[in-house]
Protein backbone atom coordinates (compact mmCIF):
# COMPACT_ATOMS: atom_id res chain seq x y z
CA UNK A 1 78.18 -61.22 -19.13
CA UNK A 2 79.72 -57.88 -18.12
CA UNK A 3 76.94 -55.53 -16.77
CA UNK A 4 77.85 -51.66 -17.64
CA UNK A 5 76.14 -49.51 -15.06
CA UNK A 6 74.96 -45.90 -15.56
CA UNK A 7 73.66 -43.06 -13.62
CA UNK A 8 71.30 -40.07 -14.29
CA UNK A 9 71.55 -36.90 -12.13
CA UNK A 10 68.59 -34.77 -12.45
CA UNK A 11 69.26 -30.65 -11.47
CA UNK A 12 66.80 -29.30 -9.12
CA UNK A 13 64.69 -27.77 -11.50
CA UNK A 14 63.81 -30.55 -13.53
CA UNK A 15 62.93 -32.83 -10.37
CA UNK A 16 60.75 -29.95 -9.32
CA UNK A 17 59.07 -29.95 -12.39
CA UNK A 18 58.37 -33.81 -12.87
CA UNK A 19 57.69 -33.91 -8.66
CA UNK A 20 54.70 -31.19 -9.71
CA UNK A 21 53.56 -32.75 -12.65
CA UNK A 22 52.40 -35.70 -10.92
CA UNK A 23 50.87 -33.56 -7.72
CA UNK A 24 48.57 -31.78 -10.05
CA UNK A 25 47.39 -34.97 -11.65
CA UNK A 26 46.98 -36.39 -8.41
CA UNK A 27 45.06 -33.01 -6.94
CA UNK A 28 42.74 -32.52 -10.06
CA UNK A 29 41.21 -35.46 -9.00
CA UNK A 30 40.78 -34.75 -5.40
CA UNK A 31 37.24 -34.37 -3.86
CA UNK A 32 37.50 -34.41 -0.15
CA UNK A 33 39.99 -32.34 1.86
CA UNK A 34 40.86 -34.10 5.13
CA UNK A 35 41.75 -31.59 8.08
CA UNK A 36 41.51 -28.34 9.08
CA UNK A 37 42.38 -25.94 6.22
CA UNK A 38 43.01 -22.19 6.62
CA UNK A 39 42.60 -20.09 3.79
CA UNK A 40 44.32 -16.89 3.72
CA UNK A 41 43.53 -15.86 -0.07
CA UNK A 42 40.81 -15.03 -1.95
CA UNK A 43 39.06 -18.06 -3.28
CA UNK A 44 36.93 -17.53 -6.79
CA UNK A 45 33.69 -19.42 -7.17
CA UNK A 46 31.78 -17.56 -10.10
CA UNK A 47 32.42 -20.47 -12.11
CA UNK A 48 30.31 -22.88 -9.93
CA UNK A 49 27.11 -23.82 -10.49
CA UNK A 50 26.20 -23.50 -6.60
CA UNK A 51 27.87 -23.50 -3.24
CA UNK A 52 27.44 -25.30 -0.39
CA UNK A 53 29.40 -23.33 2.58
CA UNK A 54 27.81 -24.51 5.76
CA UNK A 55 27.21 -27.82 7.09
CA UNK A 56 24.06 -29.54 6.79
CA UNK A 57 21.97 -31.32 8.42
CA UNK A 58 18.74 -31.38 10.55
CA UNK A 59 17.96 -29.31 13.65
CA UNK A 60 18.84 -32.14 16.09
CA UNK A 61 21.91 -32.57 14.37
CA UNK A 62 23.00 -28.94 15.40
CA UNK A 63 26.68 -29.27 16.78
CA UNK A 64 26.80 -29.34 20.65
CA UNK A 65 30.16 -27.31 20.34
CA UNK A 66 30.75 -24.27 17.71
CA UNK A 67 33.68 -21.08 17.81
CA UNK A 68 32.36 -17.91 16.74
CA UNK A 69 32.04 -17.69 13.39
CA UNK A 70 30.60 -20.53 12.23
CA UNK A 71 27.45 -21.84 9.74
CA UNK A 72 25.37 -24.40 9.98
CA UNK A 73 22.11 -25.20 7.26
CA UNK A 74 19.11 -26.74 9.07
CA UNK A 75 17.53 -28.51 6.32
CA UNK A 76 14.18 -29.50 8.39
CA UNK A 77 13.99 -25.46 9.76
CA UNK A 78 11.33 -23.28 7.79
CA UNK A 79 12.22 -21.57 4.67
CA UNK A 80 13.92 -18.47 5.47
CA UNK A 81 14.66 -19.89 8.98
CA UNK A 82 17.80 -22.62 7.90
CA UNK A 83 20.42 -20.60 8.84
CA UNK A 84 22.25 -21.02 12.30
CA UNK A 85 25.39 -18.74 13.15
CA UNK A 86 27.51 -19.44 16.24
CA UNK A 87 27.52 -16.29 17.71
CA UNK A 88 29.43 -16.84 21.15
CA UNK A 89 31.70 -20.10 21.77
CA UNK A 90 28.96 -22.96 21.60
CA UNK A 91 26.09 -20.52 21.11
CA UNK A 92 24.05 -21.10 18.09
CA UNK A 93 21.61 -18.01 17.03
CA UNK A 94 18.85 -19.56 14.33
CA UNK A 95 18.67 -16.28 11.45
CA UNK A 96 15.10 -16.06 10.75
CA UNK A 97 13.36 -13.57 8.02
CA UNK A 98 12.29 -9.98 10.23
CA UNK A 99 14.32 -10.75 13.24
CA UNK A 100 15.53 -7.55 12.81
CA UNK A 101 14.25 -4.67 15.58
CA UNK A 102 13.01 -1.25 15.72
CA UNK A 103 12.50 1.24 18.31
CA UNK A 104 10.88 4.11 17.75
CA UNK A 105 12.55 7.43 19.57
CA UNK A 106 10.74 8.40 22.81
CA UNK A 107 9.96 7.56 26.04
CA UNK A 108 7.72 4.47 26.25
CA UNK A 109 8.50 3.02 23.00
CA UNK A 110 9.22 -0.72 22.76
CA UNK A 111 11.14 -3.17 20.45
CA UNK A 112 9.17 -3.85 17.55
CA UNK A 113 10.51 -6.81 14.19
CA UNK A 114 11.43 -4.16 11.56
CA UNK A 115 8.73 -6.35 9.26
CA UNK A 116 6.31 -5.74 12.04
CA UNK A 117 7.30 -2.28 11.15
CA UNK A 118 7.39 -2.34 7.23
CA UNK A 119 3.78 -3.91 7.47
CA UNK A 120 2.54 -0.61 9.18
CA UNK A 121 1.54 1.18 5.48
CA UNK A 122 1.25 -1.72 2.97
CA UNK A 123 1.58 -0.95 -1.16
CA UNK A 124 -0.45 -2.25 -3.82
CA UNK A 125 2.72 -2.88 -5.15
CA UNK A 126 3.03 -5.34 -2.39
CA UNK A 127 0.53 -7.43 -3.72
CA UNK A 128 1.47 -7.09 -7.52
CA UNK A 129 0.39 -4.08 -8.63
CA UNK A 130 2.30 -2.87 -12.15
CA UNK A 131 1.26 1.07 -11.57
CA UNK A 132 2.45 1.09 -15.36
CA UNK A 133 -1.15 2.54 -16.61
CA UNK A 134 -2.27 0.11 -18.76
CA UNK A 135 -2.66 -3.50 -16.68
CA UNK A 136 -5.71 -3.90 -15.08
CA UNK A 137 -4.18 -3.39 -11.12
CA UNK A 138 -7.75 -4.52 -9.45
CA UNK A 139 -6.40 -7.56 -7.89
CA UNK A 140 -3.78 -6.07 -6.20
CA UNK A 141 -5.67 -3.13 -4.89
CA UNK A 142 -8.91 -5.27 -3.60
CA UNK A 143 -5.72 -7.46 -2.08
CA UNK A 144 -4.22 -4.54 -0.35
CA UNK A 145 -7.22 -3.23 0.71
CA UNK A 146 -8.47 -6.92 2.29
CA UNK A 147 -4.84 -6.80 4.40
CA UNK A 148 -6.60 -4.92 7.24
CA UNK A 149 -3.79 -2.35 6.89
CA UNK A 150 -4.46 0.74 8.43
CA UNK A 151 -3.13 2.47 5.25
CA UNK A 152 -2.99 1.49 1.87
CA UNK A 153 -0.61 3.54 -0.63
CA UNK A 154 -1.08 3.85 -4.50
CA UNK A 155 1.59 5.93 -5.16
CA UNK A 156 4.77 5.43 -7.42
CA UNK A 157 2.93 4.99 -10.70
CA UNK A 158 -0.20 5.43 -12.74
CA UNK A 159 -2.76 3.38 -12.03
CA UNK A 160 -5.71 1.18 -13.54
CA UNK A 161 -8.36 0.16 -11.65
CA UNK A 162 -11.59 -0.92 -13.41
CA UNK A 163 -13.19 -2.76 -10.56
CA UNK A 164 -15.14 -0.63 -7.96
CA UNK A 165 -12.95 -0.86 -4.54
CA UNK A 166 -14.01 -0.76 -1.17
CA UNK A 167 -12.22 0.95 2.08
CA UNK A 168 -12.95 -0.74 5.18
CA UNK A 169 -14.04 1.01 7.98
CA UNK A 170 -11.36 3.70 9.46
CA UNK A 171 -9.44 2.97 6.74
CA UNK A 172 -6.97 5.39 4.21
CA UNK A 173 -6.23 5.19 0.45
CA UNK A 174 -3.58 7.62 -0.40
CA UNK A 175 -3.10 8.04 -4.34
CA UNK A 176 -0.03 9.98 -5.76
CA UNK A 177 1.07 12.23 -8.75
CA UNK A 178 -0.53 11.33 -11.82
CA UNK A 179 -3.93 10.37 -13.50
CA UNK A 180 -5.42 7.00 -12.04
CA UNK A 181 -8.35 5.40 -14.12
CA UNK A 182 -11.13 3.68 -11.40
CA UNK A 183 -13.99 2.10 -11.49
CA UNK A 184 -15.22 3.58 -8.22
CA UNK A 185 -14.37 4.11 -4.83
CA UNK A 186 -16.79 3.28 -2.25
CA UNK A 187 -16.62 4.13 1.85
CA UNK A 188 -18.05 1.36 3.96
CA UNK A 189 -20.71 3.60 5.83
CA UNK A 190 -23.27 1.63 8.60
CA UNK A 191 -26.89 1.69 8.91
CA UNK A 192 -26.97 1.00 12.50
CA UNK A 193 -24.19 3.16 13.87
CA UNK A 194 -21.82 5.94 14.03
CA UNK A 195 -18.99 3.68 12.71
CA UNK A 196 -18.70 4.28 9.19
CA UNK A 197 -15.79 6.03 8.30
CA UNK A 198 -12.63 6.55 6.04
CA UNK A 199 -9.67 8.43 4.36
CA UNK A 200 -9.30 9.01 0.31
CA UNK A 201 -6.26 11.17 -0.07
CA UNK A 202 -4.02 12.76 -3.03
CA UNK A 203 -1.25 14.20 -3.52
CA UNK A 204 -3.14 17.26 -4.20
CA UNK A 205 -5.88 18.22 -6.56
CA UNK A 206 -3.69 19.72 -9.12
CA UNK A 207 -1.54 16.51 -9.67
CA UNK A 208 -3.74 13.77 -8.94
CA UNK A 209 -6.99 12.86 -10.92
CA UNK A 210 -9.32 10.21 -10.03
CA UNK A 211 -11.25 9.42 -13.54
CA UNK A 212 -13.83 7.01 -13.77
CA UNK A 213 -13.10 4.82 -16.53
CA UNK A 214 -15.24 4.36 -19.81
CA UNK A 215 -19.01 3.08 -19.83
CA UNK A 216 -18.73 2.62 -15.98
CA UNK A 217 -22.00 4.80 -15.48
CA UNK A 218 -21.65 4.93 -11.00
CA UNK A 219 -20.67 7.62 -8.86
CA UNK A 220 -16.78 7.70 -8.68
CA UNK A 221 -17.04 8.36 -5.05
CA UNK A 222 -19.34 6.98 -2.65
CA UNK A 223 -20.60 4.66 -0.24
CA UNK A 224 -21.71 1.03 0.34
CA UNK A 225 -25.02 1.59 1.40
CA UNK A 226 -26.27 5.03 -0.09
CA UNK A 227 -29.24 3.67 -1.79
CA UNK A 228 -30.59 2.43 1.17
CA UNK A 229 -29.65 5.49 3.11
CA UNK A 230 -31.05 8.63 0.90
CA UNK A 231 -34.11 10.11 1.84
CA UNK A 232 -34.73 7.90 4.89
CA UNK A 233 -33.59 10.93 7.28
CA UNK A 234 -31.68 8.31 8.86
CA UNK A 235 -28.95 9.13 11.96
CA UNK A 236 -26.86 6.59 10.27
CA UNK A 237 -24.39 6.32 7.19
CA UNK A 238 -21.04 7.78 6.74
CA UNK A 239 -19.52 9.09 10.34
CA UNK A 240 -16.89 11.33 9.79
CA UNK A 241 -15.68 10.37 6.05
CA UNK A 242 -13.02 12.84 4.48
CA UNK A 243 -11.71 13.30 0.87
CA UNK A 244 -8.53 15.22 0.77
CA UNK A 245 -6.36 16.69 -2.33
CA UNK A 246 -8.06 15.04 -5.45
CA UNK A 247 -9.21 16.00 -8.71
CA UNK A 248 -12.20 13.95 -9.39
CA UNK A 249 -13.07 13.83 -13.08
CA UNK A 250 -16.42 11.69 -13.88
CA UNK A 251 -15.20 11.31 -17.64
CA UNK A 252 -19.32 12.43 -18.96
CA UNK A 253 -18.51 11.92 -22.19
CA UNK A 254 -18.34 8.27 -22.04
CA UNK A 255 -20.99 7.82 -19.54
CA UNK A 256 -24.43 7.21 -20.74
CA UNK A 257 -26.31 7.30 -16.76
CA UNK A 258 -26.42 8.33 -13.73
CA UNK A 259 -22.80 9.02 -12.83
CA UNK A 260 -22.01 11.55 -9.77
CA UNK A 261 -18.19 12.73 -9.20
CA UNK A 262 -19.28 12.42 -5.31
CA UNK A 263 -22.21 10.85 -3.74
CA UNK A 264 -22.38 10.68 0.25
CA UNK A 265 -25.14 10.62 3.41
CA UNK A 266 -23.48 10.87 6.38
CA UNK A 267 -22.15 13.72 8.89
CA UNK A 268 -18.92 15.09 10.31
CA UNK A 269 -17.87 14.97 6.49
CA UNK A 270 -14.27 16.98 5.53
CA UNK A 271 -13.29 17.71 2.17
CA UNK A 272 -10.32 19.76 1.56
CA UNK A 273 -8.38 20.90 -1.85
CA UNK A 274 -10.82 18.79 -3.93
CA UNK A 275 -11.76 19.74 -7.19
CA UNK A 276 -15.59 17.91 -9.39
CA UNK A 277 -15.29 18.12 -13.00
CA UNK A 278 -17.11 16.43 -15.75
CA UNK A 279 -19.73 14.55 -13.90
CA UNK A 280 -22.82 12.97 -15.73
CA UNK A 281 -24.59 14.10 -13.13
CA UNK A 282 -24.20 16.58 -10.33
CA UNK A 283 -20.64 17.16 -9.35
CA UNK A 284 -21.34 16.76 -5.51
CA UNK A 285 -23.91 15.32 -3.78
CA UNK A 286 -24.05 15.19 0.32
CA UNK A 287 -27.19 14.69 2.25
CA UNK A 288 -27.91 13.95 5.83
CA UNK A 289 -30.94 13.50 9.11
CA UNK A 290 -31.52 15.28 11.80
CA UNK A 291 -29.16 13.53 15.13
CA UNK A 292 -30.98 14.98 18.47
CA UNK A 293 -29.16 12.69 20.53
CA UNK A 294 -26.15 14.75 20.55
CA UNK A 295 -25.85 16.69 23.53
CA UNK A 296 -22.95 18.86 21.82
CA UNK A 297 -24.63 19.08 17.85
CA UNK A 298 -21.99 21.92 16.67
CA UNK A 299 -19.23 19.42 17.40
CA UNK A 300 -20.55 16.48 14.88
CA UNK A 301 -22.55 17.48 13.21
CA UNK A 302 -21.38 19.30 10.44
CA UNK A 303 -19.25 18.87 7.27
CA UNK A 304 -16.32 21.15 6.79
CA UNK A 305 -15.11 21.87 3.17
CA UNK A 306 -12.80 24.02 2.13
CA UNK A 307 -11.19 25.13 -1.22
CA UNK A 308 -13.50 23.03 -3.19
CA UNK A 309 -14.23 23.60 -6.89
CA UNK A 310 -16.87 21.96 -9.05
CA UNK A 311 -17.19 22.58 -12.45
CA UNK A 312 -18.47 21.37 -16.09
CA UNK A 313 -21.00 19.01 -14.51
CA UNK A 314 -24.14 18.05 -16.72
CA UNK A 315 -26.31 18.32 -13.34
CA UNK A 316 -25.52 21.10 -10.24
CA UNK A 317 -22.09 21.61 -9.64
CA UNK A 318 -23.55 20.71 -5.76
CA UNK A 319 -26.69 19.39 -4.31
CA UNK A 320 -26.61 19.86 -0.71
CA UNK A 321 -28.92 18.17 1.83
CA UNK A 322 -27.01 17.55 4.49
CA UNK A 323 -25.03 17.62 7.07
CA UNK A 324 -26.78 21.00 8.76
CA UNK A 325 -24.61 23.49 10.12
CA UNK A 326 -21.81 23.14 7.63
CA UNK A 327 -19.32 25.26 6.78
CA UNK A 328 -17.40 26.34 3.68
CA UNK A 329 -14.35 27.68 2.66
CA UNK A 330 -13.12 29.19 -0.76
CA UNK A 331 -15.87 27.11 -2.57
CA UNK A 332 -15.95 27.59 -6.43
CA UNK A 333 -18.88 26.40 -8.86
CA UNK A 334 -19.78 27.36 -12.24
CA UNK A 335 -20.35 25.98 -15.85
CA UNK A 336 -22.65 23.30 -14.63
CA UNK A 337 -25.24 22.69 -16.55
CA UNK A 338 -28.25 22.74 -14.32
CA UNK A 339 -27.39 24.91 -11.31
CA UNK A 340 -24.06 25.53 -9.50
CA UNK A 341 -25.57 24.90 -5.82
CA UNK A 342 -28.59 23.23 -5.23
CA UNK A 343 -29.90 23.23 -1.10
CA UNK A 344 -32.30 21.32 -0.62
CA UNK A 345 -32.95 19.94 3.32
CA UNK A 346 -34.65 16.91 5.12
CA UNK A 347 -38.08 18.78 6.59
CA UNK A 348 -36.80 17.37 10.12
CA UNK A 349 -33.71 19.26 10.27
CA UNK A 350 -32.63 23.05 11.39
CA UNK A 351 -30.20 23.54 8.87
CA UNK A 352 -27.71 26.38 8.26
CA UNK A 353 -24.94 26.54 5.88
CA UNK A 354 -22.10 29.33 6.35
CA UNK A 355 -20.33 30.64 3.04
CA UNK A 356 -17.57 31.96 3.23
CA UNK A 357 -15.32 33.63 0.22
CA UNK A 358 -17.72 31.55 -1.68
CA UNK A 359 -18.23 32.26 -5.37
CA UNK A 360 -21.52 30.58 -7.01
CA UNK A 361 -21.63 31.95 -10.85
């Protein structure tokens, strides 16, 4: 039998084409690159449904040797704390959540976490708070409050807070722009000691109203221990409590008892820019003993309020029993129904009260 033989010459082109044909059969179902790789182009991984771009493994596992550069996921580390970087040849750095420094300007100043720092004024946002002016933000503000912070801010929204909150001793509230519903604010005061104090700021009492909400019939600014305090000529109570830049409205038409815009016994008081309105009952209320175990009285003793208005009040616009040897400023009452200022002081004390560019109509 005669064999014919034949012979096929492919051009460049088509061998090429058949040569990648099979490669990208062969690649598609590749999994594991072997070797180093360098990439030099942009790589696209939107489409994936995660990434994995560090090594992993536990944190005895960590590579003795590493160059600058790389990653490596401790999967036994603490959340937030997985990540190690190689940041000098062999030198892993673990990346933990507020590693991160501060340093104040100045002499003397030291290296503080930058969370450390963050966590010097904490938000009721922080803790949940929607600020939207319709949720109930309670919760979030008892929360804040309960962090020990030195100040808690309630700013950067409207506000609901139906439950009666509590400052701790020493500390600030500051509330911003806008008309915040409460359900009281109380001062923790002391019945033993000179350490009851606090800070309730606003932005100012043209822009920011405290109202007491609905039905709530208490005082919409007071103290923890006032019942047991009043007319026991104590030395004790509130030590140096100030209310700055509020409007305080006590909302009388939906208040059926006894309802005072502000309610306090205690010295060294300040009020500044506040302004009473609408109380049940008498717009302000501040009463206070006689302390003869100050060997300076004119330095504690007093309360210091200036440009203070109370108005519209069903009872005085002010009683005032307390503390002696105060002094005020641009103080405005009228259209209250009972008086505008009532004095009335403890039979132990010397008092004296200073007016000054006062007007009582």
């Amino acid at each position: 039998m005669k064999r014919s033989a034949f012979s096929y010459r492919l051009s460049p082109a088509a061998f090429l084409s058949i040569f990648l044909s099979g490669s990208a059969g062969l690649l598609a179902g590749q999994t594991v690159v072997n070797g180093g790789r360098t990439q030099i182009g942009p790589w696209d991984a939107s489409g994936a449904t995660y990434t994995i771009p560090a090594k992993r493994g536990t944190t005895a596992q960590l590579p003795a040797t590493c160059i600058q550069g790389a990653e490596y996921f401790a999967t036994d580390a603490a959340p937030g704390q997985n990540k190690y970087l190689c940041t000098a040849t062999n030198t892993w750095t673990q990346q933990s959540t507020g590693t991160s420094t501060f340093q104040q300007l100045g002499t003397g100043a030291v290296v503080r976490t930058v969370t450390s720092k963050l966590q010097d004024l904490v938000h009721v946002k922080d803790f949940g708070a929607t600020g939207n002016g319709v949720a109930d933000d309670s919760a979030a503000f008892v929360a804040a409050l309960a962090s020990g912070a030195g100040e808690v801010r309630a700013d950067d929204g409207t506000y609901v807070v139906n439950s009666v909150i509590t400052l701790a001793k020493g500390q600030k509230i500051h509330f911003g722009v806008g008309t915040h519903t409460v359900g009281g604010i109380r001062f923790t005061d002391s019945l033993t000691d000179q350490t009851g104090t606090g800070t309730i700021e606003c932005a100012g009492s043209g822009v920011t109203t405290l109202m007491l909400k609905n039905a709530a019939n208490v005082d919409v600014i007071s103290q923890t221990n006032f019942a047991a305090l009043t007319g026991t000529n104590s030395l004790y109570g509130l030590f140096r409590g100030e209310i700055h830049g509020c409007t305080v409205d006590g909302n009388k038409t939906n208040q059926s008892g006894t309802s005072y815009g502000i309610r306090l016994y205690g010295h060294g008081l300040q009020m500044t820019d506040v302004s009473v309105r609408n109380a049940f009952t008498d717009g302000i209320y501040t009463e206070w003993g006689l302390d003869s175990t100050f060997a300076t009285p004119f330095l504690d003793l007093e309360g210091y309020f200036t440009g203070i208005r109370s108005a519209f009040n069903n009872g005085n616009g002010w009683t005032f029993r307390g503390p002696h040897d105060s002094d005020f400023v641009e103080m405005v009452l009228y259209r209250t129904a009972a008086g505008d200022c009532k004095c009335r002081l403890p039979a132990l004390t010397t008092a004296t009260a200073t007016f000054r560019t006062s007007i009582l109509s």
